[in-house]
N, C-alpha and C. Protein backbone atom coordinates (compact mmCIF):
# COMPACT_ATOMS: atom_id res chain seq x y z
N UNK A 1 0.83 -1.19 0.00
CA UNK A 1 0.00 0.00 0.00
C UNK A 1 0.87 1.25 0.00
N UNK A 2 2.23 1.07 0.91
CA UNK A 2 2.64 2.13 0.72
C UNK A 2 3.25 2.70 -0.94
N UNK A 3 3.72 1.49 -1.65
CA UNK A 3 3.91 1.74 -2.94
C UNK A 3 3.31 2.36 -3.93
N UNK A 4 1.95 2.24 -3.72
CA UNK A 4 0.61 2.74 -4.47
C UNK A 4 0.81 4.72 -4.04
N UNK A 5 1.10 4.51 -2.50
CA UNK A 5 1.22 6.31 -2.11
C UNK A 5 2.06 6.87 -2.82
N UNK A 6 3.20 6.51 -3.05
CA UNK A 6 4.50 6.99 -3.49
C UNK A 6 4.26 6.91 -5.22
N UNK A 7 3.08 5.33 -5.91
CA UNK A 7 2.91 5.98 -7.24
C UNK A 7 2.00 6.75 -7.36
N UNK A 8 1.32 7.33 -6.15
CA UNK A 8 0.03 8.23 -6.63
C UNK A 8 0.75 9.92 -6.76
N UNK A 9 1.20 9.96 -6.11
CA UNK A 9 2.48 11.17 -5.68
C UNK A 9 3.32 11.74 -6.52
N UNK A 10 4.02 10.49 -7.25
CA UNK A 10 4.43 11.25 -8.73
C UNK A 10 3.64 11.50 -9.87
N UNK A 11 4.02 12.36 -10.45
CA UNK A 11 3.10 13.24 -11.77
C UNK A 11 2.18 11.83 -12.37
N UNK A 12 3.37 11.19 -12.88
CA UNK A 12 2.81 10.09 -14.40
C UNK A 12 2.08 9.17 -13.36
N UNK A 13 1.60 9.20 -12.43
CA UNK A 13 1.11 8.20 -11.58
C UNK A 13 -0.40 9.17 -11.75
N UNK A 14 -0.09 9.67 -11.07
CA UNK A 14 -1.48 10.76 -11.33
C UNK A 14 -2.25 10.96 -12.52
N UNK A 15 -1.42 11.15 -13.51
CA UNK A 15 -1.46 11.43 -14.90
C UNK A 15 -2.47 9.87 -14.96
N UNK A 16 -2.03 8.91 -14.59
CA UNK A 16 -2.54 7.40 -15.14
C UNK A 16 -3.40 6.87 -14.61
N UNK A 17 -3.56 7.79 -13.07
CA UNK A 17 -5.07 7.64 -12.54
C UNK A 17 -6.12 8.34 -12.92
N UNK A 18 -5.60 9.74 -13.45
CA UNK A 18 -7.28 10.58 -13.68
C UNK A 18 -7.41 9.97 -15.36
N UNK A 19 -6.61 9.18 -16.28
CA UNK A 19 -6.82 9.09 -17.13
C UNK A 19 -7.98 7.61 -17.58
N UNK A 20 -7.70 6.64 -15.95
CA UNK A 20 -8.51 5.60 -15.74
C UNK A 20 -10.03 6.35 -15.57
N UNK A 21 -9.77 7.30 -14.64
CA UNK A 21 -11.05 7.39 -14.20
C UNK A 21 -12.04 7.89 -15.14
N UNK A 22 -10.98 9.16 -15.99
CA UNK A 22 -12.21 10.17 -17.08
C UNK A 22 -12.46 8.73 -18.17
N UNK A 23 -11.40 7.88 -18.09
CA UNK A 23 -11.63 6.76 -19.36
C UNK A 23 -12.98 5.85 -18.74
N UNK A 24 -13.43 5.62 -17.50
CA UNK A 24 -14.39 4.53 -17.15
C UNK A 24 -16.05 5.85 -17.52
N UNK A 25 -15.59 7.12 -16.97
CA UNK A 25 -16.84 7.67 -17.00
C UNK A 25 -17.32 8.36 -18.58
N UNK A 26 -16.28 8.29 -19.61
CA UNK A 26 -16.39 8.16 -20.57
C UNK A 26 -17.05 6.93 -21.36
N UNK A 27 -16.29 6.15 -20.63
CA UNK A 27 -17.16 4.50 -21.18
C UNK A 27 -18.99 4.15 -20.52
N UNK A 28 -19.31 4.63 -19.43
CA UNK A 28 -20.27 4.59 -18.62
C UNK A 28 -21.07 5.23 -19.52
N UNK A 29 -20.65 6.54 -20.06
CA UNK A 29 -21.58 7.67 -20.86
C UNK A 29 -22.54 7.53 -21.81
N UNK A 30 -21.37 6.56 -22.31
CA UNK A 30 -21.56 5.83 -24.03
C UNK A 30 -22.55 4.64 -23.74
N UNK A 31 -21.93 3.52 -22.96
CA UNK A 31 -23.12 2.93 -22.30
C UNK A 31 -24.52 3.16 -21.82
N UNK A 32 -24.77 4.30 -21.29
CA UNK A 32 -25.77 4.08 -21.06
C UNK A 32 -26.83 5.15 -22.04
N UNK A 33 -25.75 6.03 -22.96
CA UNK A 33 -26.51 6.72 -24.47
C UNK A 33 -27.08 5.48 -25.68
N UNK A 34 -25.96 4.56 -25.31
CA UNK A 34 -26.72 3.21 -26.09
C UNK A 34 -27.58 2.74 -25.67
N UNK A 35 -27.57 2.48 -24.33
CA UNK A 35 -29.13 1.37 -23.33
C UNK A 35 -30.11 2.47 -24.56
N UNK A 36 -30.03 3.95 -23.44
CA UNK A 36 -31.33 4.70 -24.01
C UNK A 36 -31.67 4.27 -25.69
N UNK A 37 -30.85 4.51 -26.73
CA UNK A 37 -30.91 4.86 -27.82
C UNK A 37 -31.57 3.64 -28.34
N UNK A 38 -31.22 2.28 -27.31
CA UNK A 38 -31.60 1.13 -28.36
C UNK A 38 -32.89 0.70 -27.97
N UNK A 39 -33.25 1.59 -26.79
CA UNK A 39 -35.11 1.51 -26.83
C UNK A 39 -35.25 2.12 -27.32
N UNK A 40 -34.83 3.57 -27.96
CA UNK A 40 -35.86 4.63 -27.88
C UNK A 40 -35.58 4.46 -29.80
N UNK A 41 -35.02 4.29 -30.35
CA UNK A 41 -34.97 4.45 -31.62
C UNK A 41 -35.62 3.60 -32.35
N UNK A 42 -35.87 2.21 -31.97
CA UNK A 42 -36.92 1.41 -32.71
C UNK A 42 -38.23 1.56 -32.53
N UNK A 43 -38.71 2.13 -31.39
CA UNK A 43 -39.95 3.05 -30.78
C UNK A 43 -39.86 3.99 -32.01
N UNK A 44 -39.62 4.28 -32.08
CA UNK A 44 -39.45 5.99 -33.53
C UNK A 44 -39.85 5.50 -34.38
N UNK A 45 -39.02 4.28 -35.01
CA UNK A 45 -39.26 4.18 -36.08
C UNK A 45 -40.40 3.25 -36.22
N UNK A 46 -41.40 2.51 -34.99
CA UNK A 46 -42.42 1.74 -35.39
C UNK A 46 -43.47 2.84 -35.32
N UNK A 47 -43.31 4.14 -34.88
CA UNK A 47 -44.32 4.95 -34.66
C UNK A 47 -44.20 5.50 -36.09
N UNK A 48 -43.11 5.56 -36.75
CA UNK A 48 -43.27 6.36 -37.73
C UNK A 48 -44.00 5.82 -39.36
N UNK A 49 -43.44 4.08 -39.05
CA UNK A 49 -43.75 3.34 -39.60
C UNK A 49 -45.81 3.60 -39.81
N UNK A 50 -45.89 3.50 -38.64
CA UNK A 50 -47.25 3.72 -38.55
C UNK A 50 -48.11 4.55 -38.60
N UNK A 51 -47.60 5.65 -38.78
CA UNK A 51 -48.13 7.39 -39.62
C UNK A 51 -47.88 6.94 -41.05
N UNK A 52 -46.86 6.57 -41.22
CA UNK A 52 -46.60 6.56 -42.89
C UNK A 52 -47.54 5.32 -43.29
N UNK A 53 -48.18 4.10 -42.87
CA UNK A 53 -48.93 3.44 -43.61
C UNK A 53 -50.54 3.51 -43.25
N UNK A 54 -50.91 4.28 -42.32
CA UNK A 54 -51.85 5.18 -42.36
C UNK A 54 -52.30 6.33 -43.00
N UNK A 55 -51.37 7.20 -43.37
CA UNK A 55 -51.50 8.31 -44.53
C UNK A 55 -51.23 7.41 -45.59
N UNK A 56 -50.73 6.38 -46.51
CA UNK A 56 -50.85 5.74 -47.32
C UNK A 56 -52.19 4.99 -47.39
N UNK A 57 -52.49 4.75 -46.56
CA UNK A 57 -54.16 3.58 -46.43
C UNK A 57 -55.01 5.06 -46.96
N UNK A 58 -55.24 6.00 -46.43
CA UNK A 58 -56.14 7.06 -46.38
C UNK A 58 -56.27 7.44 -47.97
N UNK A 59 -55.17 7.33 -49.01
CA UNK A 59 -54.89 7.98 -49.92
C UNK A 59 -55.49 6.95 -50.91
């Protein structure tokens, strides 16, 4: 443990921890813009699906 103090302490140690961390909450971001996106975009397009063959039936 004490080794970990002494690499947190120098620069490139630091440097390699905030680069883990912005890298996991970067990955988290994306993750969960996909969860959303991969409900919400086939929802779109069955709704849209279904205006467009309704104004086609009407015509």
């Amino acid at each position: 443990m004490l080794k970990l103090g002494k690499i947190l302490k120098n620069k490139k140690g630091q440097s390699a921890v905030e680069y883990i961390i912005v890298a996991a909450g970067l990955m988290g971001a994306f993750l969960s813009f996909y969860v959303l996106y991969s409900h919400l975009v086939p929802q779109q397009f069955d709704q849209g699906a279904r205006v467009i063959l309704t104004d086609y039936n009407t015509n």
